[in-house]
PDB file of N, CA and C in Angstrom:
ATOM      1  N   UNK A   1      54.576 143.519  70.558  1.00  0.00           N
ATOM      2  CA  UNK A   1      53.466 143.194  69.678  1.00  0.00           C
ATOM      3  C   UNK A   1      53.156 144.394  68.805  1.00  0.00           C
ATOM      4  N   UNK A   2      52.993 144.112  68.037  1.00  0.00           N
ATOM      5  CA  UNK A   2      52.893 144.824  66.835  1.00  0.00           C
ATOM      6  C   UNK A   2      51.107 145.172  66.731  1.00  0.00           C
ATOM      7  N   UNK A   3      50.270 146.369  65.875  1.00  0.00           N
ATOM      8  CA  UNK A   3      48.751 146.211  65.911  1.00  0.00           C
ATOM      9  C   UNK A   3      48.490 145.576  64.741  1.00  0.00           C
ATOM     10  N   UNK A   4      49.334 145.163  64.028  1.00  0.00           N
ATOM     11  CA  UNK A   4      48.501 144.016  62.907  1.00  0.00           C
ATOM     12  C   UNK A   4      47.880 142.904  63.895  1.00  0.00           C
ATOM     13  N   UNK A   5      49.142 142.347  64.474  1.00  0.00           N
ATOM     14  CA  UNK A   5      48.767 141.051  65.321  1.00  0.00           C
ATOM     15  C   UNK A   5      47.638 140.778  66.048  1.00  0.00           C
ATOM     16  N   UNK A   6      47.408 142.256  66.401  1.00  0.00           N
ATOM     17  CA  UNK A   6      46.043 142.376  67.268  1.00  0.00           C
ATOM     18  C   UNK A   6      44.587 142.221  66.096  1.00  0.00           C
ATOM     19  N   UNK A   7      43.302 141.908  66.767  1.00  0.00           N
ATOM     20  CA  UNK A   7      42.534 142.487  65.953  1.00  0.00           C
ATOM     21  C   UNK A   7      42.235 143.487  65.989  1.00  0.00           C
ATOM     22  N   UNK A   8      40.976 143.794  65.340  1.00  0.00           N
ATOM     23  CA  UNK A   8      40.938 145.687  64.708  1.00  0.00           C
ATOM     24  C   UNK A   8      40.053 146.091  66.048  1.00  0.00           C
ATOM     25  N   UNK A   9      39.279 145.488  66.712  1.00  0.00           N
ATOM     26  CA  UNK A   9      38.103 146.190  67.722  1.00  0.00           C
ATOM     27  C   UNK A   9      39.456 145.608  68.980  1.00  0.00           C
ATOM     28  N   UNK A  10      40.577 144.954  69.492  1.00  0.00           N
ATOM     29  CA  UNK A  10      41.189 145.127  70.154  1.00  0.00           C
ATOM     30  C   UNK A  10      42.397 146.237  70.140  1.00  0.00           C
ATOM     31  N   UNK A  11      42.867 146.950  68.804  1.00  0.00           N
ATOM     32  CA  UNK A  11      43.684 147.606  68.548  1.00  0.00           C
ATOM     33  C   UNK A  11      42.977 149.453  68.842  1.00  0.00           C
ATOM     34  N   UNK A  12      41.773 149.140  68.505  1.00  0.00           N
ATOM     35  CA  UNK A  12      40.881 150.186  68.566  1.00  0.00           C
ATOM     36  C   UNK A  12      40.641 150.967  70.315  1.00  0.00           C
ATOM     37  N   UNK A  13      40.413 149.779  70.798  1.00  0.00           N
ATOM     38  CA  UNK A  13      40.222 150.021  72.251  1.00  0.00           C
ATOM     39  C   UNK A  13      41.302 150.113  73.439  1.00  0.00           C
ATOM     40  N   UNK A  14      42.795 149.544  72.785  1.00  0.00           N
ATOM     41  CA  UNK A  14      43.773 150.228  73.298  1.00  0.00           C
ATOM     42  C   UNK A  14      44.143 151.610  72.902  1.00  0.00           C
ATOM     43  N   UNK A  15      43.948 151.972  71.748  1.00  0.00           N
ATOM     44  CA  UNK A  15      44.738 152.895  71.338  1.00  0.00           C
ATOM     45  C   UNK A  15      43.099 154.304  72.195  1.00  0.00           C
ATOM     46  N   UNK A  16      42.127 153.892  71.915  1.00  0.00           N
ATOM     47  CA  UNK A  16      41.061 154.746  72.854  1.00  0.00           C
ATOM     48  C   UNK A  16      41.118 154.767  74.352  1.00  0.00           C
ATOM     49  N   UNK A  17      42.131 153.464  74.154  1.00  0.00           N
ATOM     50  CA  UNK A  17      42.288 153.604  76.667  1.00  0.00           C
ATOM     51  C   UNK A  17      43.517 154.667  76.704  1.00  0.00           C
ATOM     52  N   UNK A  18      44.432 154.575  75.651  1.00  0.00           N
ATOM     53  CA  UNK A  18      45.676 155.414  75.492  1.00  0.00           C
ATOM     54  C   UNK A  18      45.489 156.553  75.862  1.00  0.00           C
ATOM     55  N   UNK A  19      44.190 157.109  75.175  1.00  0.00           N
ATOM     56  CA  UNK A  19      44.069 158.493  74.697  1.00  0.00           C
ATOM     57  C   UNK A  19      43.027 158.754  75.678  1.00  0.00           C
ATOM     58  N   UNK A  20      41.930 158.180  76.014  1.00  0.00           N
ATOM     59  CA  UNK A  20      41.285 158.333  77.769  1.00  0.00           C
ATOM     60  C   UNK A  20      42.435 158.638  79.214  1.00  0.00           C
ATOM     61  N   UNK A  21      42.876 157.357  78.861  1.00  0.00           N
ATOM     62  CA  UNK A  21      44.295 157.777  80.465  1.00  0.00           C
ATOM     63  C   UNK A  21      44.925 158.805  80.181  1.00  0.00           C
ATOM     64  N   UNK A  22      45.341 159.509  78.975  1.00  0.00           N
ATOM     65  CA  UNK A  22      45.916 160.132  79.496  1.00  0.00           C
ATOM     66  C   UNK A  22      45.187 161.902  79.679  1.00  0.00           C
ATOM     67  N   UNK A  23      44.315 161.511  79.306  1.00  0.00           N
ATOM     68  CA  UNK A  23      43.115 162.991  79.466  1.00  0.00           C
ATOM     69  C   UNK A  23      42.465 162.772  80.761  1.00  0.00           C
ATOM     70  N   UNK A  24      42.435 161.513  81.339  1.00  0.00           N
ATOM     71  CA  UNK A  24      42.221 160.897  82.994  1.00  0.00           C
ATOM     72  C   UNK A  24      43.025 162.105  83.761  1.00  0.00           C
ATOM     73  N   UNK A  25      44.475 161.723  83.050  1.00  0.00           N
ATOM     74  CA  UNK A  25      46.072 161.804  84.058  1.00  0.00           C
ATOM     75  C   UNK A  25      46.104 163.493  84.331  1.00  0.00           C
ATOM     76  N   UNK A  26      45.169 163.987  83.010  1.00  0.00           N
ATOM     77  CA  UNK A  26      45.729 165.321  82.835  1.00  0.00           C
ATOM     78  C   UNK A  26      44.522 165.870  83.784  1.00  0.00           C
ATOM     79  N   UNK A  27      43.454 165.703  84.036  1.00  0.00           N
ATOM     80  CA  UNK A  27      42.655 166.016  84.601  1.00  0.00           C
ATOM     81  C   UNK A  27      43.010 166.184  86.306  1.00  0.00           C
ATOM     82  N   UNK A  28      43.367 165.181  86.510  1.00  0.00           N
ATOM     83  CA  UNK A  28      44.060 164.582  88.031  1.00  0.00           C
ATOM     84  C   UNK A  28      45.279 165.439  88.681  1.00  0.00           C
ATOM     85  N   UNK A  29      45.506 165.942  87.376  1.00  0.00           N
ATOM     86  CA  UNK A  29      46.833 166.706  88.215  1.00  0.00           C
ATOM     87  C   UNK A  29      46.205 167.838  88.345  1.00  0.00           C
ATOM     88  N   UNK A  30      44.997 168.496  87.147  1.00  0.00           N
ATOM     89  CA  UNK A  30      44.853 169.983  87.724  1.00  0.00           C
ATOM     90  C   UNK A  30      43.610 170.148  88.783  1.00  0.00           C
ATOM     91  N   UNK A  31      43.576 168.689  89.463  1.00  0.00           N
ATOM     92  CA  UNK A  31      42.582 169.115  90.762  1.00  0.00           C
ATOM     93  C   UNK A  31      43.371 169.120  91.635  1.00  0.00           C
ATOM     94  N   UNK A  32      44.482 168.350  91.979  1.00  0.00           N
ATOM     95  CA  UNK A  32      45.839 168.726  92.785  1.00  0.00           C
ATOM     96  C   UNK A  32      46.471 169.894  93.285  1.00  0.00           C
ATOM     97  N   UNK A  33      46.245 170.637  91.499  1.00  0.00           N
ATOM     98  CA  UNK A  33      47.041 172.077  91.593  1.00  0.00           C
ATOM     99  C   UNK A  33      46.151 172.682  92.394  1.00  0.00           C
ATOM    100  N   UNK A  34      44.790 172.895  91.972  1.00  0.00           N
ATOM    101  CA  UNK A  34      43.609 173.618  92.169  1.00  0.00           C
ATOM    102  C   UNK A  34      43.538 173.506  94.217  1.00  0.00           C
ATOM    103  N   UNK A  35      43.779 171.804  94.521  1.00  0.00           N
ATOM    104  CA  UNK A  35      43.789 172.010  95.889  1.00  0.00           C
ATOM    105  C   UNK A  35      44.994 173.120  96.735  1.00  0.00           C
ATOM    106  N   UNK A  36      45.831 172.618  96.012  1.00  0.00           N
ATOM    107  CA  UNK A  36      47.752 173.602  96.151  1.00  0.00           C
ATOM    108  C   UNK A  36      47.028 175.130  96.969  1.00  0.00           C
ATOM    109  N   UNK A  37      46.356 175.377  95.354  1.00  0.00           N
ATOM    110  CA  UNK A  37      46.551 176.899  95.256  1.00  0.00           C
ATOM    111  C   UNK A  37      45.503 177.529  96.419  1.00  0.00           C
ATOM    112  N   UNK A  38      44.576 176.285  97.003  1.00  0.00           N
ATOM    113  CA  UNK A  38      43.493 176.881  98.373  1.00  0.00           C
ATOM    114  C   UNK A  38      44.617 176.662  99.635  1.00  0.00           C
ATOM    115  N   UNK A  39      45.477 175.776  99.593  1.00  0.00           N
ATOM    116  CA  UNK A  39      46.346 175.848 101.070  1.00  0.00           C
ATOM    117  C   UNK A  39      47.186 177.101 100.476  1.00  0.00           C
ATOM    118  N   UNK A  40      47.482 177.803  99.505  1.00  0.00           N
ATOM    119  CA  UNK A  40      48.503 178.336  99.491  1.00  0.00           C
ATOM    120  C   UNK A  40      47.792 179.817  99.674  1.00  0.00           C
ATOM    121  N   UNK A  41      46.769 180.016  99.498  1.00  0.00           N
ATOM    122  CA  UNK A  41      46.032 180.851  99.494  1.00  0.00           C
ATOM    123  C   UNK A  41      46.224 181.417 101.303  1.00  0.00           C
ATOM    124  N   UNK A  42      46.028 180.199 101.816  1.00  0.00           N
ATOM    125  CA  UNK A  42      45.655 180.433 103.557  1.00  0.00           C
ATOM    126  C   UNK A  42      46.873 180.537 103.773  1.00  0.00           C
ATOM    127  N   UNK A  43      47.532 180.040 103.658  1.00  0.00           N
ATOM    128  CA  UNK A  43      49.762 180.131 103.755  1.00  0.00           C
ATOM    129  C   UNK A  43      49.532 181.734 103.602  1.00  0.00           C
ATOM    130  N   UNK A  44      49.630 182.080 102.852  1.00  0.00           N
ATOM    131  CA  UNK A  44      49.495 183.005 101.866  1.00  0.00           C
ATOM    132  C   UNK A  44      48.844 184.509 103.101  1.00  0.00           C
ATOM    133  N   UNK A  45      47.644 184.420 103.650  1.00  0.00           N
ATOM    134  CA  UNK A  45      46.843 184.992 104.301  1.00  0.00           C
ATOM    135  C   UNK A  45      47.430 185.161 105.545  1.00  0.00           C
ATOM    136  N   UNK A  46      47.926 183.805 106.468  1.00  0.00           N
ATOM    137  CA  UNK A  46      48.760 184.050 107.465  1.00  0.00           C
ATOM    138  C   UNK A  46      49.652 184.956 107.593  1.00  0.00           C
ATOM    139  N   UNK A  47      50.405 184.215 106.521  1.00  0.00           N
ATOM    140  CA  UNK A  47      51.797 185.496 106.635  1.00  0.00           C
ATOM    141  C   UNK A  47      51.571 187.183 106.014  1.00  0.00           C
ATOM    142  N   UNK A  48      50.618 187.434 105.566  1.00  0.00           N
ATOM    143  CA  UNK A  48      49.786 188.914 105.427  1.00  0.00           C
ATOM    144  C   UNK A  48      50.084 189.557 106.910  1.00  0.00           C
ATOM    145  N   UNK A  49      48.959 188.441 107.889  1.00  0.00           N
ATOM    146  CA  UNK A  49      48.921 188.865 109.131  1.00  0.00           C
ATOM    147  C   UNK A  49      49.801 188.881 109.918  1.00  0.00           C
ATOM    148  N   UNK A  50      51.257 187.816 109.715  1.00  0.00           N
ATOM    149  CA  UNK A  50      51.995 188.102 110.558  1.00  0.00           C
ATOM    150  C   UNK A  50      52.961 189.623 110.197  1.00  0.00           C
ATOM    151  N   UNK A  51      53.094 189.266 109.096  1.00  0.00           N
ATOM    152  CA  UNK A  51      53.588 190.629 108.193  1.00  0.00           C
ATOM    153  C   UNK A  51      53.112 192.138 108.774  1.00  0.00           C
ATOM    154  N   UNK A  52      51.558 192.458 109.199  1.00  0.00           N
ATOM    155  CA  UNK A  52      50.530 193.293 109.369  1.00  0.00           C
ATOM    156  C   UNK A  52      51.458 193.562 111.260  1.00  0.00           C
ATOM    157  N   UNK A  53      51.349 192.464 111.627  1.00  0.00           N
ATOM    158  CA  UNK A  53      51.508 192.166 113.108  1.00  0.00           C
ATOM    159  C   UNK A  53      53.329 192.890 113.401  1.00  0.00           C
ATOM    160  N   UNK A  54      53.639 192.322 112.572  1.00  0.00           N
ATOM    161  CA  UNK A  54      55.588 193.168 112.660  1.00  0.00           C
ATOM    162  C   UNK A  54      55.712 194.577 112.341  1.00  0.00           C
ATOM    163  N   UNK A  55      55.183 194.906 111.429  1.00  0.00           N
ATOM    164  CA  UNK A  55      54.858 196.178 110.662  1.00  0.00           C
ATOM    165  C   UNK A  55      54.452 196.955 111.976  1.00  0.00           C
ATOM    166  N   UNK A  56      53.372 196.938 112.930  1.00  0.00           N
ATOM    167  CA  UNK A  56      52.886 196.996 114.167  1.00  0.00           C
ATOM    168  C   UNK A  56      53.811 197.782 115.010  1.00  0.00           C
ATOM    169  N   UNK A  57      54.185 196.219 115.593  1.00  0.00           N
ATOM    170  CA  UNK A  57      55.374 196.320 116.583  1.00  0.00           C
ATOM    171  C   UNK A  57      56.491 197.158 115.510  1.00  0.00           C
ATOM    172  N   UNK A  58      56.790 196.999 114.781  1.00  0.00           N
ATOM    173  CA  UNK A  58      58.213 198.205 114.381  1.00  0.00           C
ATOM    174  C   UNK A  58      57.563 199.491 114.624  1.00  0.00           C
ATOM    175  N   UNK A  59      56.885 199.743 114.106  1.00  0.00           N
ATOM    176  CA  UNK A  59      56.301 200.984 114.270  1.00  0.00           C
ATOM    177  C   UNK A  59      56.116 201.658 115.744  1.00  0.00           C
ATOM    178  N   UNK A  60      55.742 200.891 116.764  1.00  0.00           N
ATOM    179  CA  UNK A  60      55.823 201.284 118.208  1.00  0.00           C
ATOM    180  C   UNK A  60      57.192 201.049 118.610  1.00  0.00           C
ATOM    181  N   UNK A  61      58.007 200.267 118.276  1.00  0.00           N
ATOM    182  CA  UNK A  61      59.416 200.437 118.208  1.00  0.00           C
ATOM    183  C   UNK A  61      60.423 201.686 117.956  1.00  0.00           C
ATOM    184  N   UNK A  62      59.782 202.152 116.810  1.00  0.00           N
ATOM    185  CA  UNK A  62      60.757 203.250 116.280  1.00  0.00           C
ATOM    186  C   UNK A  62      60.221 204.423 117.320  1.00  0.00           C
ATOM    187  N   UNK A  63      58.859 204.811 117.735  1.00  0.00           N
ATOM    188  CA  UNK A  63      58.423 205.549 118.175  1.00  0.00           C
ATOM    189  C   UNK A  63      58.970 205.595 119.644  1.00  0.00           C
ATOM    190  N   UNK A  64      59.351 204.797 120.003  1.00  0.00           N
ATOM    191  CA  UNK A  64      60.065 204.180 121.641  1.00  0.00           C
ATOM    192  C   UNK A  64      61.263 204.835 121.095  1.00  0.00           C
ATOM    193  N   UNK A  65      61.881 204.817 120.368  1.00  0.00           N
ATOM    194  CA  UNK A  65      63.735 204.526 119.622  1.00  0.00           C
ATOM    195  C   UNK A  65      63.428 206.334 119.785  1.00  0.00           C
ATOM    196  N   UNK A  66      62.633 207.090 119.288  1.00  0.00           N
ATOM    197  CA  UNK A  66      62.677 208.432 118.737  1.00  0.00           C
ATOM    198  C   UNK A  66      62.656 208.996 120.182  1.00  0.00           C
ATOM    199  N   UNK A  67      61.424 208.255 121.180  1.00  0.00           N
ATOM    200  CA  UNK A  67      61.235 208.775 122.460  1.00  0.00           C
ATOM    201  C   UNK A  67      62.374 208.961 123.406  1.00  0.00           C
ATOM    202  N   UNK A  68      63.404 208.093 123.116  1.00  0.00           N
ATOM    203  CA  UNK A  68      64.677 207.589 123.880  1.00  0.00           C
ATOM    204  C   UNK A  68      65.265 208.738 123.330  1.00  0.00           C
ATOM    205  N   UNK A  69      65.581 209.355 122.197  1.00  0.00           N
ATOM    206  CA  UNK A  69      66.704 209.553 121.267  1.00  0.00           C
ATOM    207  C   UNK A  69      66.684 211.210 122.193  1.00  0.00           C
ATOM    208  N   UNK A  70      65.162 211.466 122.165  1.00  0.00           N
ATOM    209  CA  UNK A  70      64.812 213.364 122.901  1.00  0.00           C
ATOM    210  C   UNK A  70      64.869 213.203 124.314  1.00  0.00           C
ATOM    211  N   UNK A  71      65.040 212.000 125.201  1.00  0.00           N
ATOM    212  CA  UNK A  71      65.434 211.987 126.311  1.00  0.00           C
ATOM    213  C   UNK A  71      66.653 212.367 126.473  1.00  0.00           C
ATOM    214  N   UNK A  72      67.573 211.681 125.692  1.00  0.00           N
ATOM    215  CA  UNK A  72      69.154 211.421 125.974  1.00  0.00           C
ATOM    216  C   UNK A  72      69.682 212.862 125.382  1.00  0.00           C
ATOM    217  N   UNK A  73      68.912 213.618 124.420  1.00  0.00           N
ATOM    218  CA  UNK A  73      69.421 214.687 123.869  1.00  0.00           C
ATOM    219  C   UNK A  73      68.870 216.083 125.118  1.00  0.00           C
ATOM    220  N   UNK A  74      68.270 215.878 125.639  1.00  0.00           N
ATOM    221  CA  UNK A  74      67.289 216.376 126.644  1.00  0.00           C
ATOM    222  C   UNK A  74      68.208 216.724 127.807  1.00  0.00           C
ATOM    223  N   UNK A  75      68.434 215.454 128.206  1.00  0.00           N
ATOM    224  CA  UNK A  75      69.740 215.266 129.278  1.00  0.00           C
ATOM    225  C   UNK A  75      71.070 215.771 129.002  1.00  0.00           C
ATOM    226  N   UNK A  76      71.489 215.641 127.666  1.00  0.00           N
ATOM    227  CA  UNK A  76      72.656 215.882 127.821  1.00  0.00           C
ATOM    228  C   UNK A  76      72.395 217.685 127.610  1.00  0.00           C
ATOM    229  N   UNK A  77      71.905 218.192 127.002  1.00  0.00           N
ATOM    230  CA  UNK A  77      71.239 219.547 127.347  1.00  0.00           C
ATOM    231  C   UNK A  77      71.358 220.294 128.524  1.00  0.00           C
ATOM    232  N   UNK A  78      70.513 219.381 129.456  1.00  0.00           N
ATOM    233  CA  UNK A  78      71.030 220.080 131.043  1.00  0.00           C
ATOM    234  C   UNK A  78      71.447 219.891 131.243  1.00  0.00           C
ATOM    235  N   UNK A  79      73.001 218.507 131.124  1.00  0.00           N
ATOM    236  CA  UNK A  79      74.545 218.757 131.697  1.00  0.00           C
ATOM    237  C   UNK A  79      75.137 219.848 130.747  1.00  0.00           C
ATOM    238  N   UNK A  80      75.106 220.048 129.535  1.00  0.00           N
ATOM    239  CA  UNK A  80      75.974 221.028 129.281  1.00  0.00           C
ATOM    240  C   UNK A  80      75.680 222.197 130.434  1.00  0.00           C
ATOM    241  N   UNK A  81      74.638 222.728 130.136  1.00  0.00           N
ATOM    242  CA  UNK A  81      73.691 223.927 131.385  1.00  0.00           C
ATOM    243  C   UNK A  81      74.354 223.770 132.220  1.00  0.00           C
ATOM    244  N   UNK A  82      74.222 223.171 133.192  1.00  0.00           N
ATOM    245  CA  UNK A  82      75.033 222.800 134.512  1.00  0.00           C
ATOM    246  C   UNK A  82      76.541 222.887 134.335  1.00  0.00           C
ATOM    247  N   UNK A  83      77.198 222.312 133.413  1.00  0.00           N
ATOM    248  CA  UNK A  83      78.675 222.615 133.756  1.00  0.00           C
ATOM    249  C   UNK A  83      79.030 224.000 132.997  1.00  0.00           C
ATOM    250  N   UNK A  84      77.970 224.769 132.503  1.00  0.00           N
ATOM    251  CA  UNK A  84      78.523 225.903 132.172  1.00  0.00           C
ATOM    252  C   UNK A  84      77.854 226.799 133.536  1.00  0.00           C
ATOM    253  N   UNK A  85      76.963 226.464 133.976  1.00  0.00           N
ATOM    254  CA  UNK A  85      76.192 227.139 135.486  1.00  0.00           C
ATOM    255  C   UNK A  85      77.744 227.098 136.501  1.00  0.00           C
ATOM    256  N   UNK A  86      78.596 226.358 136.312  1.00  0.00           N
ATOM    257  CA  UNK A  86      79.556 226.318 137.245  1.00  0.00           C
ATOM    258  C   UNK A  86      80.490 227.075 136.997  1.00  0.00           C
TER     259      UNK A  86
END
């Protein structure tokens, strides 16, 4: 259908639902985003903390790793000692 065919106050009020829906449509998606960006926010926050939480543990890790490293150098220290004591 063509808008001659139509009349003028029916041609009028499609072409104004046209241009409403789609300022509706556009509206609708950026409350969507807007929700997105609050879960992504908390996504977002978690993994800070788990991040915070590894960072942690490595850190008492390496400090264990360093503690080990002056044991074993420690030890082998007093076997040299000893097999030169002999």
């Amino acid at each position: 259908y063509s808008l001659r065919k139509l009349k003028t106050g029916t041609a009028s009020v499609a072409v104004a639902l046209t241009v409403l829906g789609a300022g509706f449509a556009n509206q609708t998606e950026v409350k969507g985003e807007s929700v997105r960006n609050g879960s992504e926010l908390s996504y977002s926050r978690e993994h800070e903390d788990y991040i915070r939480q590894l960072e942690e543990q490595r850190g008492e890790l390496l400090e264990k790793v360093d503690q080990l490293e002056q044991q074993k150098q420690q030890e082998q220290q007093e076997q040299q000692e000893q097999k030169e004591q002999k």
